[in-house]
Protein backbone atom coordinates (compact mmCIF):
# COMPACT_ATOMS: atom_id res chain seq x y z
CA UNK A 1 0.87 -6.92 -1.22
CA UNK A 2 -0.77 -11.10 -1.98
CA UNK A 3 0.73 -13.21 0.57
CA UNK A 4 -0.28 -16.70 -0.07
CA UNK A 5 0.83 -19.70 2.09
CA UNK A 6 2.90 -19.10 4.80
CA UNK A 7 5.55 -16.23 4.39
CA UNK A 8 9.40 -17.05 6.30
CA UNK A 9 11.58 -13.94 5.75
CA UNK A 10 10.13 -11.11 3.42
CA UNK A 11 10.27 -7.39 5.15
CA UNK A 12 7.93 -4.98 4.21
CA UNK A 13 8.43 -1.19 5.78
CA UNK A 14 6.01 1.35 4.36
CA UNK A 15 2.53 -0.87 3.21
CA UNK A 16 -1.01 -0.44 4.34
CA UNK A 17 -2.41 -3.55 4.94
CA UNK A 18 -5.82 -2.96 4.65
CA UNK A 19 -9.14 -5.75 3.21
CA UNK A 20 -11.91 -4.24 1.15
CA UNK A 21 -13.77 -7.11 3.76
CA UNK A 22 -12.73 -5.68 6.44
CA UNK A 23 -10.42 -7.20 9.06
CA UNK A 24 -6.71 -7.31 9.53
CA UNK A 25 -5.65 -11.17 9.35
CA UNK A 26 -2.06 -12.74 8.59
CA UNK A 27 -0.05 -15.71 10.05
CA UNK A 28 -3.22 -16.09 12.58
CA UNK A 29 -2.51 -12.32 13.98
CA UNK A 30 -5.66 -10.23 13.73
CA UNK A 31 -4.09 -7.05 15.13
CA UNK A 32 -1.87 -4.56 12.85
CA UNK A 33 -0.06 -3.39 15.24
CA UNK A 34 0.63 -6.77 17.33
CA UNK A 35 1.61 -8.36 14.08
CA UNK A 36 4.33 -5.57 12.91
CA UNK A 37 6.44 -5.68 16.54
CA UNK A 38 5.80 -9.25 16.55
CA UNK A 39 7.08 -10.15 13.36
CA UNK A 40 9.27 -6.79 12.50
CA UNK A 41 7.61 -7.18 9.02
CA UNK A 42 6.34 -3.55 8.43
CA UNK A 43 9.16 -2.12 10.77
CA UNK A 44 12.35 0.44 10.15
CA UNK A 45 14.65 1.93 12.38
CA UNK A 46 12.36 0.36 14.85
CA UNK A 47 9.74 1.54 14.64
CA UNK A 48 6.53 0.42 12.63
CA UNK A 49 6.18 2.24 9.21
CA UNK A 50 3.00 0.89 7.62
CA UNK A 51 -0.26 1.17 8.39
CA UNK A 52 -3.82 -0.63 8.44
CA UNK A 53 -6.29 2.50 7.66
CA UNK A 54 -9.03 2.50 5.04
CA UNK A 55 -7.64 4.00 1.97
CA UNK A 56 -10.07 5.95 1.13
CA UNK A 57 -10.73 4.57 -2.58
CA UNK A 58 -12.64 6.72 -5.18
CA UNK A 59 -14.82 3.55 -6.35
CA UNK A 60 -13.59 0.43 -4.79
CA UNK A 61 -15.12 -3.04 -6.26
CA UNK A 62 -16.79 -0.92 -9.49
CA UNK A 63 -14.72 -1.56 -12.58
CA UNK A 64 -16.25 -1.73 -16.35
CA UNK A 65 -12.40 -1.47 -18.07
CA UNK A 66 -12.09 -4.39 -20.30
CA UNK A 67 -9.01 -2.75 -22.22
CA UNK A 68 -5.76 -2.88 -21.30
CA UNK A 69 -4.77 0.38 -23.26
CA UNK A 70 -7.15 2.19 -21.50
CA UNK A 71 -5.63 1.65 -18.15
CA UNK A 72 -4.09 5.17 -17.60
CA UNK A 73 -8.21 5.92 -17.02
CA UNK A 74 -8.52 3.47 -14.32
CA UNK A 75 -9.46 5.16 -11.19
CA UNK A 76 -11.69 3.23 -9.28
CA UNK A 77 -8.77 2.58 -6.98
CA UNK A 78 -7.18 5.42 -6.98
CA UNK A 79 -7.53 7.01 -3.20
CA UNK A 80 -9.19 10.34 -3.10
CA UNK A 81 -6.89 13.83 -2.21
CA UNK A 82 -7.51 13.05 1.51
CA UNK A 83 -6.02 10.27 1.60
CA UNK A 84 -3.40 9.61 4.27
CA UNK A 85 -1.25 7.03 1.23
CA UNK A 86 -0.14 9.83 -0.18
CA UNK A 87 2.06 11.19 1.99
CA UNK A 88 2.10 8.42 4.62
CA UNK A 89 4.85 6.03 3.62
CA UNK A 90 8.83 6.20 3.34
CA UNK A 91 10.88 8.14 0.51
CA UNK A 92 12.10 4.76 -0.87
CA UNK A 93 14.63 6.98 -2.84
CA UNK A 94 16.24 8.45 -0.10
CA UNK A 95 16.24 5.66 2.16
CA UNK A 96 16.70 2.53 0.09
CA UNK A 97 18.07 4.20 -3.51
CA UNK A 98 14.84 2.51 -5.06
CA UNK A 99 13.04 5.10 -7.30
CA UNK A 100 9.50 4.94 -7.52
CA UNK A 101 9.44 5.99 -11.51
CA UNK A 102 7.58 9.15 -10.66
CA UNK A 103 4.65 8.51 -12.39
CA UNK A 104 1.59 6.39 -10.97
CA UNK A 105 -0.69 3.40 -12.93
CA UNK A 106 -2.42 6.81 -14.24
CA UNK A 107 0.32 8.41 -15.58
CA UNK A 108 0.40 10.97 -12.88
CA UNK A 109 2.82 12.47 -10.72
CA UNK A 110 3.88 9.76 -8.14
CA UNK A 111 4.72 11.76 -5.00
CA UNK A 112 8.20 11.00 -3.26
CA UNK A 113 6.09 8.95 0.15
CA UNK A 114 3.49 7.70 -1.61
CA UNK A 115 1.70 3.78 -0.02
CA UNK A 116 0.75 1.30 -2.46
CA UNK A 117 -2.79 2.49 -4.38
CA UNK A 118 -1.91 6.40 -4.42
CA UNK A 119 0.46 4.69 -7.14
């Protein structure tokens, strides 16, 4: 998720919002938590449904793909197994009737709650 400039009315239920620098900042809120019930950005059935955690990426910032064809080998941001995206966010089919395409960026299996990168 890129927000640039000042966002007015987007939702966004089931992100992490997590920097590579470190740091949770938006709209001047540097809290996660205080931003979400503030703002009901990252919030359903009233409760908050993303997250701010450390994804746990197998080679964040180390990239030497130049071709486009070869993406289906890009894993350098591809969280490892432990990672808490992969089973952290909401079943956007179930929920919403939005499906996901079932395959990830890799060309594998695209679990049914996956967050953002475990795509």
């Amino acid at each position: 998720m890129l927000i640039i400039g000042k966002d007015t009315n987007g939702v966004y239920p089931g992100n992490n919002w997590y920097s590579l620098h470190g740091g949770f900042i938006i709209d001047g809120f540097t809290d996660f938590q205080t931003w979400a019930n503030t703002k009901s950005k990252e919030k359903y059935n009233n409760n908050i449904a993303g997250c701010n955690i450390d994804p746990l990426f197998a080679n964040a910032g180390h990239t030497t793909l130049t071709d486009p064809a070869l993406i289906y080998l890009y894993n350098n941001y591809k969280p490892v197994s432990s990672s808490a995206l992969y089973k952290g966010g909401l079943d956007l089919k179930t929920l919403f009737g939005i499906d996901n395409g079932s395959k990830t960026l890799n060309e594998t299996a695209a679990g049914a709650k996956g967050i953002g990168a475990s795509y």
